[in-house]
Protein backbone atom coordinates (compact mmCIF):
# COMPACT_ATOMS: atom_id res chain seq x y z
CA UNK A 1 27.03 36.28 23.67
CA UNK A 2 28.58 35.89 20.32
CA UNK A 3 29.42 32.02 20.73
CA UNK A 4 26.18 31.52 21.53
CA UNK A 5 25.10 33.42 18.57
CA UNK A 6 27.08 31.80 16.13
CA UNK A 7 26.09 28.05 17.98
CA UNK A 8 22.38 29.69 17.21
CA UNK A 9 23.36 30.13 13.66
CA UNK A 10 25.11 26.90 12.94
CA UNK A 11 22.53 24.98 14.74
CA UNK A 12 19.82 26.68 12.02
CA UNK A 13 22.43 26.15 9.07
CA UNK A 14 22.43 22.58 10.38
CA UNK A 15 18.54 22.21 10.38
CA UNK A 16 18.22 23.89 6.78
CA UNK A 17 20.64 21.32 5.41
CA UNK A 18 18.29 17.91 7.11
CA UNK A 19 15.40 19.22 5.72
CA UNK A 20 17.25 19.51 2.21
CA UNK A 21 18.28 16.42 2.61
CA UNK A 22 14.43 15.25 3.54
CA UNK A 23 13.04 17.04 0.44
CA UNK A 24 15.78 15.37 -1.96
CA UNK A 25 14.89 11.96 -0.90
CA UNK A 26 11.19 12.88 -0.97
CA UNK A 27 12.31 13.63 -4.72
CA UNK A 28 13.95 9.93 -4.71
CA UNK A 29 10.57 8.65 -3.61
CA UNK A 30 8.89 10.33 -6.31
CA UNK A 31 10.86 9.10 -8.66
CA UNK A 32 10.61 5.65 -8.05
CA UNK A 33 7.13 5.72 -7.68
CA UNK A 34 6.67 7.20 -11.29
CA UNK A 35 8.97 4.52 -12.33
CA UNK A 36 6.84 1.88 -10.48
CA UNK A 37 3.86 3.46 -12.52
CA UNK A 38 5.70 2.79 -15.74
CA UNK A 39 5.89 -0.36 -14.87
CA UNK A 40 2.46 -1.34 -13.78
CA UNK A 41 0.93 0.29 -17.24
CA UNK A 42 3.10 -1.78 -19.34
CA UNK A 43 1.93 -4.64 -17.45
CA UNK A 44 -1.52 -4.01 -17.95
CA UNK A 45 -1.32 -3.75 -20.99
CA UNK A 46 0.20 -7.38 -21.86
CA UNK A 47 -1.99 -10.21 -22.38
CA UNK A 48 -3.95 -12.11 -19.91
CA UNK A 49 -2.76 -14.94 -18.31
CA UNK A 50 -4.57 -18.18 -17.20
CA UNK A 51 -3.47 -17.96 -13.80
CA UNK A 52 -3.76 -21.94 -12.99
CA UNK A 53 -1.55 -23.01 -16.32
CA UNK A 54 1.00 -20.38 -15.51
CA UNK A 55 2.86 -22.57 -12.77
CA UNK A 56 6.02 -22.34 -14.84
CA UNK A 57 5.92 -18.40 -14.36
CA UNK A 58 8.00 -16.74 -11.92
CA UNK A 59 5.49 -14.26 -9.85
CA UNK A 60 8.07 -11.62 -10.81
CA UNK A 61 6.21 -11.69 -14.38
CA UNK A 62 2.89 -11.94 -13.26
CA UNK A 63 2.48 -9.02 -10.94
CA UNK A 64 0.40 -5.95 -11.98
CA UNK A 65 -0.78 -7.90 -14.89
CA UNK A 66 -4.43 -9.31 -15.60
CA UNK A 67 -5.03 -12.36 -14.49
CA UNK A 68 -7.88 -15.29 -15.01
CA UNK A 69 -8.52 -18.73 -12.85
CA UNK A 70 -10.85 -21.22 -12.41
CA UNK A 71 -11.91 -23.33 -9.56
CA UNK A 72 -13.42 -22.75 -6.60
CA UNK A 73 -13.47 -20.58 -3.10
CA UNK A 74 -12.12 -22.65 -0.30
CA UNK A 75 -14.99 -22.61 2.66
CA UNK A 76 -13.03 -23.60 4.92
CA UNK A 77 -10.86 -20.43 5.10
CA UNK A 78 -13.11 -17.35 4.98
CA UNK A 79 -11.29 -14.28 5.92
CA UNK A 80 -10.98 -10.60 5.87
CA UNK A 81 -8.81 -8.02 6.22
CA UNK A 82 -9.74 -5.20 8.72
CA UNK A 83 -9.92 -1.41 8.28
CA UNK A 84 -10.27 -1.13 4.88
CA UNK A 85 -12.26 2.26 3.88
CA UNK A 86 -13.74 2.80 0.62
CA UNK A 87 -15.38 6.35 -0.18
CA UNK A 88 -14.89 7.53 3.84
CA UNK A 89 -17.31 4.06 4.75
CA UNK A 90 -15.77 1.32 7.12
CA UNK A 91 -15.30 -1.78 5.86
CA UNK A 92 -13.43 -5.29 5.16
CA UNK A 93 -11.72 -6.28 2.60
CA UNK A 94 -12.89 -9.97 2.19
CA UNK A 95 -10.06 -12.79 0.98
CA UNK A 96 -10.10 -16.33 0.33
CA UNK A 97 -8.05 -19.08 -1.05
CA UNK A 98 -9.29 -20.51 -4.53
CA UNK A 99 -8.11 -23.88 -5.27
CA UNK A 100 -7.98 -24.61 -9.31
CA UNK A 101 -9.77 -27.77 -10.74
CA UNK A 102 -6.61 -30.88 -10.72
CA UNK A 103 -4.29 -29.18 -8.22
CA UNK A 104 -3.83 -28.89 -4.23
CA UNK A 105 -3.03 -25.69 -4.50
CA UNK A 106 -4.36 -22.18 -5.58
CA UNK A 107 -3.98 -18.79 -4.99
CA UNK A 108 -5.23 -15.98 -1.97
CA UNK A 109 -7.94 -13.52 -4.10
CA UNK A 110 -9.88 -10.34 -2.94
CA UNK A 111 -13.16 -11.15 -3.59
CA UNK A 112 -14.41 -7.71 -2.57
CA UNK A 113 -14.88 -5.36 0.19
CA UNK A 114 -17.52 -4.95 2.78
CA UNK A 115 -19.60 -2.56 5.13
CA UNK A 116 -18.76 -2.82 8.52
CA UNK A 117 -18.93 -0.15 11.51
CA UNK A 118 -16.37 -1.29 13.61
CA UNK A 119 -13.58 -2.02 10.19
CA UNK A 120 -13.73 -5.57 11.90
CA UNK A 121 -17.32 -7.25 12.39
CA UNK A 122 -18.81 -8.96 8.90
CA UNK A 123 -20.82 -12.01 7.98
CA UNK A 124 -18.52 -13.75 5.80
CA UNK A 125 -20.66 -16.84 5.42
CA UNK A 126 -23.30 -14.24 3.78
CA UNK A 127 -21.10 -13.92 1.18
CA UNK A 128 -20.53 -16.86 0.36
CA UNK A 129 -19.88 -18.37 -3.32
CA UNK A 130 -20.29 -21.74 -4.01
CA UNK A 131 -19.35 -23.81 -7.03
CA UNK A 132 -16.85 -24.01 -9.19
CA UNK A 133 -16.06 -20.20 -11.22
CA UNK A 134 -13.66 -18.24 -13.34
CA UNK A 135 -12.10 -15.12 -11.42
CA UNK A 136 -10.69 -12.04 -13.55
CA UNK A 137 -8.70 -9.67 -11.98
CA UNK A 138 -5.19 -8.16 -11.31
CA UNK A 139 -2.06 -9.74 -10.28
CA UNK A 140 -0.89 -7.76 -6.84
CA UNK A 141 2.22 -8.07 -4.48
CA UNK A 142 1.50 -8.98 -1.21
CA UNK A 143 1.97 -6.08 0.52
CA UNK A 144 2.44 -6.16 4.39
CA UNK A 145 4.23 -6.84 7.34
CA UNK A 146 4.68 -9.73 7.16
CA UNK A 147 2.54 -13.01 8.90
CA UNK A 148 1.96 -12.77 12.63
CA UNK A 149 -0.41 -15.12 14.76
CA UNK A 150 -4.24 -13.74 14.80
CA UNK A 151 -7.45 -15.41 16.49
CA UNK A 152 -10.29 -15.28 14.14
CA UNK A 153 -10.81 -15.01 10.50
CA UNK A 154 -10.25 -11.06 10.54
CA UNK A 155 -6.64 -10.59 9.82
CA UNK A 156 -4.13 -7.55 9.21
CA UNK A 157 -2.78 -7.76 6.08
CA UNK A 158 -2.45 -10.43 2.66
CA UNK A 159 0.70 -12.62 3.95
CA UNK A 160 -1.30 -13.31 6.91
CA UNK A 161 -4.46 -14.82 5.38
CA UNK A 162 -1.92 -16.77 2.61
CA UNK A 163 -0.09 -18.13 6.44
CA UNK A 164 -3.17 -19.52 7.28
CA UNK A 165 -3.91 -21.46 4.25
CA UNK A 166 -1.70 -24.68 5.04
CA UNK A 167 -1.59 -25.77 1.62
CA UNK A 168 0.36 -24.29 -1.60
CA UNK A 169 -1.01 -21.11 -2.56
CA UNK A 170 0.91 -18.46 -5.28
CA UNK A 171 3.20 -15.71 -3.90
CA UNK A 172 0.58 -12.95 -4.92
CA UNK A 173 -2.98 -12.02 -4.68
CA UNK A 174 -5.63 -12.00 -7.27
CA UNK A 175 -7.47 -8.60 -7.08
CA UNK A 176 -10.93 -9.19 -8.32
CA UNK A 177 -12.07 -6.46 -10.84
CA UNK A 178 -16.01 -5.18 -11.40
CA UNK A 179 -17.29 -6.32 -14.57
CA UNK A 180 -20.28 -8.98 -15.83
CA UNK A 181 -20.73 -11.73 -13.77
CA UNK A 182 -19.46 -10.23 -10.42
CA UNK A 183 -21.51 -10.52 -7.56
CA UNK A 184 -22.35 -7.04 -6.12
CA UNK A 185 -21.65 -8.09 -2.86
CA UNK A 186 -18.52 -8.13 -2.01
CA UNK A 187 -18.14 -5.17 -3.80
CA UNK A 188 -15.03 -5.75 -6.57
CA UNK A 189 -12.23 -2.90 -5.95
CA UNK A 190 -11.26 -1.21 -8.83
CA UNK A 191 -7.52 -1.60 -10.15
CA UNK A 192 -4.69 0.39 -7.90
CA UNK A 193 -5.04 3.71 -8.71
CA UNK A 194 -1.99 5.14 -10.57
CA UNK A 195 -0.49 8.66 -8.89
CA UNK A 196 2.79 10.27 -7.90
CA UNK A 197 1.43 10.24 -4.40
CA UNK A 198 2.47 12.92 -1.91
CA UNK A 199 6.18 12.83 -2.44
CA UNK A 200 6.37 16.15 -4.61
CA UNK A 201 4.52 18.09 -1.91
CA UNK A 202 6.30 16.96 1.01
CA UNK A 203 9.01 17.56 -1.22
CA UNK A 204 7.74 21.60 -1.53
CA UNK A 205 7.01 21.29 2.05
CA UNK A 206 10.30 20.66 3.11
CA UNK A 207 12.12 22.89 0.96
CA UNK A 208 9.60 25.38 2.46
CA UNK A 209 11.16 24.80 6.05
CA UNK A 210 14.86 25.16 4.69
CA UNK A 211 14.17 28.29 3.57
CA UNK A 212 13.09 29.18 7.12
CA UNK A 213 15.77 27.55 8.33
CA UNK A 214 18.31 29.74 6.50
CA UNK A 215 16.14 32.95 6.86
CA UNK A 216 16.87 32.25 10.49
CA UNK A 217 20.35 31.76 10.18
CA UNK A 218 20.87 35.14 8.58
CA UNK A 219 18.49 36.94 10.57
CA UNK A 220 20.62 35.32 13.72
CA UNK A 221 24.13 36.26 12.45
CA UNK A 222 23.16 39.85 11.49
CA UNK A 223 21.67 41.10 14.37
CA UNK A 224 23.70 43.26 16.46
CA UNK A 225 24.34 42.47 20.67
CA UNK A 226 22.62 45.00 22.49
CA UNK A 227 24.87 47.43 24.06
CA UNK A 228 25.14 46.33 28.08
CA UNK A 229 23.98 49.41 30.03
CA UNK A 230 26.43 51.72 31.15
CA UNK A 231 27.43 51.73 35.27
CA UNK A 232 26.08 54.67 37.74
């Protein structure tokens, strides 16, 4: 009985000290992310660039910062990224290629997000725009997994429309913003919001379960073996 009380105890101590070390890396997270935050301020606050005489930048220096390009969408390559919410509604997040005036190349921009039931089904030739324009927005990473083979316009994630594309395009994506000029539909997303996330209260949440842990473990090593009942 007592080795398996003190393997009871150890095993708790032993669960305490994961969940510290869950809670300190939550910390880490946190951390970073405020630093990230630094960083995307300062950027915002530089001044714009004209995204189609910038070819001499590295992307490193563009990212987070505001953007502008002419030229014009690429028809040929309407897409949209699925399951992409905004206020609780379904929706796409419609992308295209824009190809600046001179150049066979361009860059991969969010035009805007769309309605749609399923987070899949859209019109995109309803959407359509036409012409040459100028396109003001935010420099963004391209965030996601990475570019895997898709049927159909409706795609996963920003490095997977840009795979499509089989000509030159930036190694970011122009985030259209709202402001005069911009069509209503698709609807412009506003800039990345800037927050600490969840980290702190996971964070909380696992220290919370250490504590548990450890209440355990003393609870466990103080209690006292019942006494074994005597013999007739």
């Amino acid at each position: 009985m007592q080795v398996r009380r003190w393997l009871l105890v150890a095993g708790l101590v032993a669960g305490a000290l994961v969940c510290v070390r869950l809670a300190v890396w939550q910390l880490d997270r946190l951390h970073q992310r405020r630093a990230l935050n630094r960083r995307m301020e300062a950027a915002r606050w530089r001044p714009e660039v004209d995204l189609g005489g910038a070819a001499s930048l590295p992307t490193d220096s563009l990212l987070w910062r505001r953007v502008r390009v002419r030229g014009r969408f690429d028809a040929s390559f309407p897409m949209a990224l699925r399951n992409r919410s905004l206020g609780g509604v379904p929706g796409v997040v419609v992308v295209q290629p824009l190809r600046w005036a001179g150049a066979d190349s361009g860059v991969l921009v969010e035009r805007g997000w769309l309605p749609a039931p399923d987070g899949a089904t859209v019109d995109l030739a309803a959407s359509a725009e036409p012409g040459s324009l100028e396109v003001a927005g935010l420099a963004l990473p391209l965030a996601g997994r990475g570019p895997r083979p898709r049927a159909g316009p409706v795609l996963d994630d920003a490095p997977q429309a840009r795979a499509r594309v089989p000509y030159g395009l930036r190694s970011l994506v122009l985030r259209r913003l709202p402001g005069p000029g911009v069509p209503n539909w698709p609807r412009a997303l506003a800039a990345p919001e800037l927050s600490d996330g969840p980290h702190l209260s996971y964070a909380l949440q696992w220290f919370f379960f250490a504590a548990l842990f450890l209440a355990g473990a003393v609870f466990a090593a103080r209690a006292r073996p019942r006494p074994r009942p005597s013999q007739p």
